[in-house]
N, C-alpha and C. Protein backbone atom coordinates (compact mmCIF):
# COMPACT_ATOMS: atom_id res chain seq x y z
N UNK A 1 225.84 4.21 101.82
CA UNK A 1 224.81 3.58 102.60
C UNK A 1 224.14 4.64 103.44
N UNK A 2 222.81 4.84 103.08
CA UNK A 2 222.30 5.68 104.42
C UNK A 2 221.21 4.95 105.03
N UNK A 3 221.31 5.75 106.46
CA UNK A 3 220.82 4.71 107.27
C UNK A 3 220.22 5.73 108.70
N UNK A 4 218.38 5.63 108.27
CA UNK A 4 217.62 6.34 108.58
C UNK A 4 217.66 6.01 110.53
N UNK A 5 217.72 6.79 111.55
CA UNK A 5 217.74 6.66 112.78
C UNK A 5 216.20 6.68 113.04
N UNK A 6 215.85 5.59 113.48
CA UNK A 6 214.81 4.84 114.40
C UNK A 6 214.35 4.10 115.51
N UNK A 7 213.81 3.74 116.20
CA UNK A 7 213.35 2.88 116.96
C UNK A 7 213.90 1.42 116.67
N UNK A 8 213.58 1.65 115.16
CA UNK A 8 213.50 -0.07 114.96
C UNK A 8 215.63 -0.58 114.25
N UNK A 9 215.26 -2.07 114.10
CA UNK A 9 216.48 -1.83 113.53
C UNK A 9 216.80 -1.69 111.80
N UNK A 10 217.79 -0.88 112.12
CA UNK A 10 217.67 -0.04 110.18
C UNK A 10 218.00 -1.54 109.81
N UNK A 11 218.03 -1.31 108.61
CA UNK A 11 217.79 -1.85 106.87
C UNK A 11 219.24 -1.98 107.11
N UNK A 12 219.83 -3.28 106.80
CA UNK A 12 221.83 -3.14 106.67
C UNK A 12 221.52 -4.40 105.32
N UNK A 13 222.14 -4.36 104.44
CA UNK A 13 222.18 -5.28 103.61
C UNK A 13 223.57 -6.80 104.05
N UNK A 14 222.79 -7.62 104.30
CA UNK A 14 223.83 -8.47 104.81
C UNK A 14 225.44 -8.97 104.65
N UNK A 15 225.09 -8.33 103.17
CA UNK A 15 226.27 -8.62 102.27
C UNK A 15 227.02 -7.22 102.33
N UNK A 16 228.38 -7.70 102.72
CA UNK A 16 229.16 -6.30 101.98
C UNK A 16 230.03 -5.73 103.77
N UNK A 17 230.59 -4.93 103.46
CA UNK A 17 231.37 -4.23 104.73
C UNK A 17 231.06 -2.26 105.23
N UNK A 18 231.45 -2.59 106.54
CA UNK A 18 230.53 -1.17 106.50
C UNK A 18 232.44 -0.54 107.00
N UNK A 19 233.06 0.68 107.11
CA UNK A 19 233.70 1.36 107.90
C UNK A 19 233.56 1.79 109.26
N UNK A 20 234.11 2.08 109.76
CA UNK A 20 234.30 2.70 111.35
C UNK A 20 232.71 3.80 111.58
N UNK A 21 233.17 4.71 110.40
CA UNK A 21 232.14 5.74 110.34
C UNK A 21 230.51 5.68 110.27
N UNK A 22 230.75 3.95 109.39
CA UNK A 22 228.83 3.42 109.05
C UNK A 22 228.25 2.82 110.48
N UNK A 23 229.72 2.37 110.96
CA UNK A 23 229.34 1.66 112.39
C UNK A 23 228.56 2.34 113.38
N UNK A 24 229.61 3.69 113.17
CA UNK A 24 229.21 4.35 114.86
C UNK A 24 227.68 5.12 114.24
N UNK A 25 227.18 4.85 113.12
CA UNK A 25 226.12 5.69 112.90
C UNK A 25 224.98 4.61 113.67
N UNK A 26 225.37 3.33 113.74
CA UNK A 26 224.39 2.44 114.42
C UNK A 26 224.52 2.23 116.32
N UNK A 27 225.53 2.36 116.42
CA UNK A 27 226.08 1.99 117.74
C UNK A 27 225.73 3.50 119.00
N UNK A 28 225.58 2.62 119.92
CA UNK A 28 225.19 4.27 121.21
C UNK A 28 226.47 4.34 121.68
N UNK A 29 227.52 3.80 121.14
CA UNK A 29 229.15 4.54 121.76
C UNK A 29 229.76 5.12 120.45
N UNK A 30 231.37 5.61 120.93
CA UNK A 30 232.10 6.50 120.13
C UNK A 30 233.00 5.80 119.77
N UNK A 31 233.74 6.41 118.56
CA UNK A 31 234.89 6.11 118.07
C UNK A 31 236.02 4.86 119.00
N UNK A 32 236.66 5.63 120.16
CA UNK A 32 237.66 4.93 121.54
C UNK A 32 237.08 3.52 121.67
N UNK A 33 235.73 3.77 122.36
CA UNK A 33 234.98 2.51 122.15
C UNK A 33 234.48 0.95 121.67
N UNK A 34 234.51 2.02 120.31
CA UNK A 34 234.41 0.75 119.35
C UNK A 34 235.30 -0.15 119.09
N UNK A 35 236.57 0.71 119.09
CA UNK A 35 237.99 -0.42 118.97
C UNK A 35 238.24 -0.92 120.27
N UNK A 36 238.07 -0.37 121.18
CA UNK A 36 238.18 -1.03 122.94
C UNK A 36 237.33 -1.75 122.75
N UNK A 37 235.87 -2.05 122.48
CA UNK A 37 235.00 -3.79 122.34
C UNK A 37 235.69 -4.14 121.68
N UNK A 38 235.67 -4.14 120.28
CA UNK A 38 236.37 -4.92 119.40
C UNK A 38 237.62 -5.96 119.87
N UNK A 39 238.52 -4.85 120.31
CA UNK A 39 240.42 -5.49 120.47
C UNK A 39 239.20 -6.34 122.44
N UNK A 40 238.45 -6.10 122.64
CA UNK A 40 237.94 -7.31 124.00
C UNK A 40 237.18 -7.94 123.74
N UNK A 41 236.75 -8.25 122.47
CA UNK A 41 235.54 -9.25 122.22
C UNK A 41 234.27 -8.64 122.08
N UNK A 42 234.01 -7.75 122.55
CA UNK A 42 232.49 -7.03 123.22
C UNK A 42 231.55 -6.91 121.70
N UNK A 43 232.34 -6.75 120.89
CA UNK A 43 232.36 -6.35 119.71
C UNK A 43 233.00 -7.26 118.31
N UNK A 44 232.33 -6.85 117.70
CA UNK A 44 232.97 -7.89 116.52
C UNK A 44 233.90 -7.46 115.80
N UNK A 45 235.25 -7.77 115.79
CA UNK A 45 236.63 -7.04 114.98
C UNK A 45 236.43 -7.26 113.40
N UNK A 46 237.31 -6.09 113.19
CA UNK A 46 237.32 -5.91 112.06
C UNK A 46 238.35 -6.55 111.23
N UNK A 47 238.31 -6.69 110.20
CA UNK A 47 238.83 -7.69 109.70
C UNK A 47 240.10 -6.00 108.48
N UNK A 48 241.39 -6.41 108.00
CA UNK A 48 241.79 -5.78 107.55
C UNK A 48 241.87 -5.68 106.15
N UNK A 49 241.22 -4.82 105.17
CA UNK A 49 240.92 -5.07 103.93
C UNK A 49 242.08 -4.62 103.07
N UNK A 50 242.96 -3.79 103.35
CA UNK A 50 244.10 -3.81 102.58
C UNK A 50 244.96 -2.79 103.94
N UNK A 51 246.62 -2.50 103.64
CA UNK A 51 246.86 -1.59 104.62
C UNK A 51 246.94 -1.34 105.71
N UNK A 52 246.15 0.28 105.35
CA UNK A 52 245.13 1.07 106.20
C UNK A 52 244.05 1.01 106.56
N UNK A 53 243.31 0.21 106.01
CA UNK A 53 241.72 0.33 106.00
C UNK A 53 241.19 -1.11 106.74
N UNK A 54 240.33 -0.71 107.75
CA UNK A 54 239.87 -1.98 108.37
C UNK A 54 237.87 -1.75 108.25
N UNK A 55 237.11 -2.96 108.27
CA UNK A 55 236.06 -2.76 107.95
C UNK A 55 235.18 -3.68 109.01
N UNK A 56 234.07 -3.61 109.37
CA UNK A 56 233.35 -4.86 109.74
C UNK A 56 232.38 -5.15 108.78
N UNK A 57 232.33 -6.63 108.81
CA UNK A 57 231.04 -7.18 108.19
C UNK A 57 229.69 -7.04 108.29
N UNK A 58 229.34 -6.78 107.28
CA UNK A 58 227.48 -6.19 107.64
C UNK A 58 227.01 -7.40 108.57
N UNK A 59 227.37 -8.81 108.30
CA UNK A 59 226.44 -9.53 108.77
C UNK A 59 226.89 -9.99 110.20
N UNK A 60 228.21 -9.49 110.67
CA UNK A 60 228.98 -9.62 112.13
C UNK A 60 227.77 -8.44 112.83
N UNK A 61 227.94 -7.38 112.38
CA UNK A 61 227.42 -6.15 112.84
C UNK A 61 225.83 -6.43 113.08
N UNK A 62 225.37 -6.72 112.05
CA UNK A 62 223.94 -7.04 112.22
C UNK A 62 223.77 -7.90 113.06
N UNK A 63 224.13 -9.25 113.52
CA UNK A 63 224.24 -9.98 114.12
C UNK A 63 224.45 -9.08 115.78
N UNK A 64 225.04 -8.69 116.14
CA UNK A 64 225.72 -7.85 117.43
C UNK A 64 224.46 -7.18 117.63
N UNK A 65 224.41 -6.40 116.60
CA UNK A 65 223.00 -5.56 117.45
C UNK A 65 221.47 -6.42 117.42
N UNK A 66 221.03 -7.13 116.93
CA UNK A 66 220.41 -8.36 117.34
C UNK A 66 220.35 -8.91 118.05
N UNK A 67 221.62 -9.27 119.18
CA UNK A 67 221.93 -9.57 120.04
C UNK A 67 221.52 -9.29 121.24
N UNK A 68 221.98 -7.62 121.21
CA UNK A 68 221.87 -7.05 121.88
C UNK A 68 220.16 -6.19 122.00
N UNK A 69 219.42 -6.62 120.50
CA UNK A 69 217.93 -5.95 120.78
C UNK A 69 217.57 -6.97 121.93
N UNK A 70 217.41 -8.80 121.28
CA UNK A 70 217.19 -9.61 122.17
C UNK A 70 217.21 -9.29 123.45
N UNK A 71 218.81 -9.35 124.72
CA UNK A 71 218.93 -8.69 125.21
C UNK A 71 218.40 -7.86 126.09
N UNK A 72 217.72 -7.00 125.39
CA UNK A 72 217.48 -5.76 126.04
C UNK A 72 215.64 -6.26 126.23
N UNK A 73 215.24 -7.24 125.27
CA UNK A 73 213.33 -7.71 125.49
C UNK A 73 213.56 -8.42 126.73
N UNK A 74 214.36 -8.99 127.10
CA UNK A 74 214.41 -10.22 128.18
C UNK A 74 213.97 -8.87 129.89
């Protein structure tokens, strides 16, 4: 997935799961962060896809920062 940095909000296809790594390419915090919202709500948890590997949902994620564009017009 690449995912051009803009103003506006990128292109996420609704369907499908992104990693830790696709996340923080959207998000203005870091790594520590992301799992500190998450494990408090702030954030939308990730769900565990096998294991090791945990993912969020494109359409949790998309949703969050939507939220938060809203938000930020008010």
């Amino acid at each position: 997935m690449t995912i051009k940095k803009t103003n506006q909000m990128p292109e996420i296809n609704p369907i499908g799961m992104m990693r830790a790594k696709q996340v923080l390419e959207l998000v203005p915090f870091g790594r520590a962060s992301l799992w500190k919202f998450a494990k408090s709500g702030q954030f939308p948890a990730p769900i565990r896809v096998t294991g090791g590997i945990t993912a969020w949902r494109n359409k949790d994620v998309i949703g969050w920062l939507e939220a938060q564009s809203a938000a930020n017009d008010d």
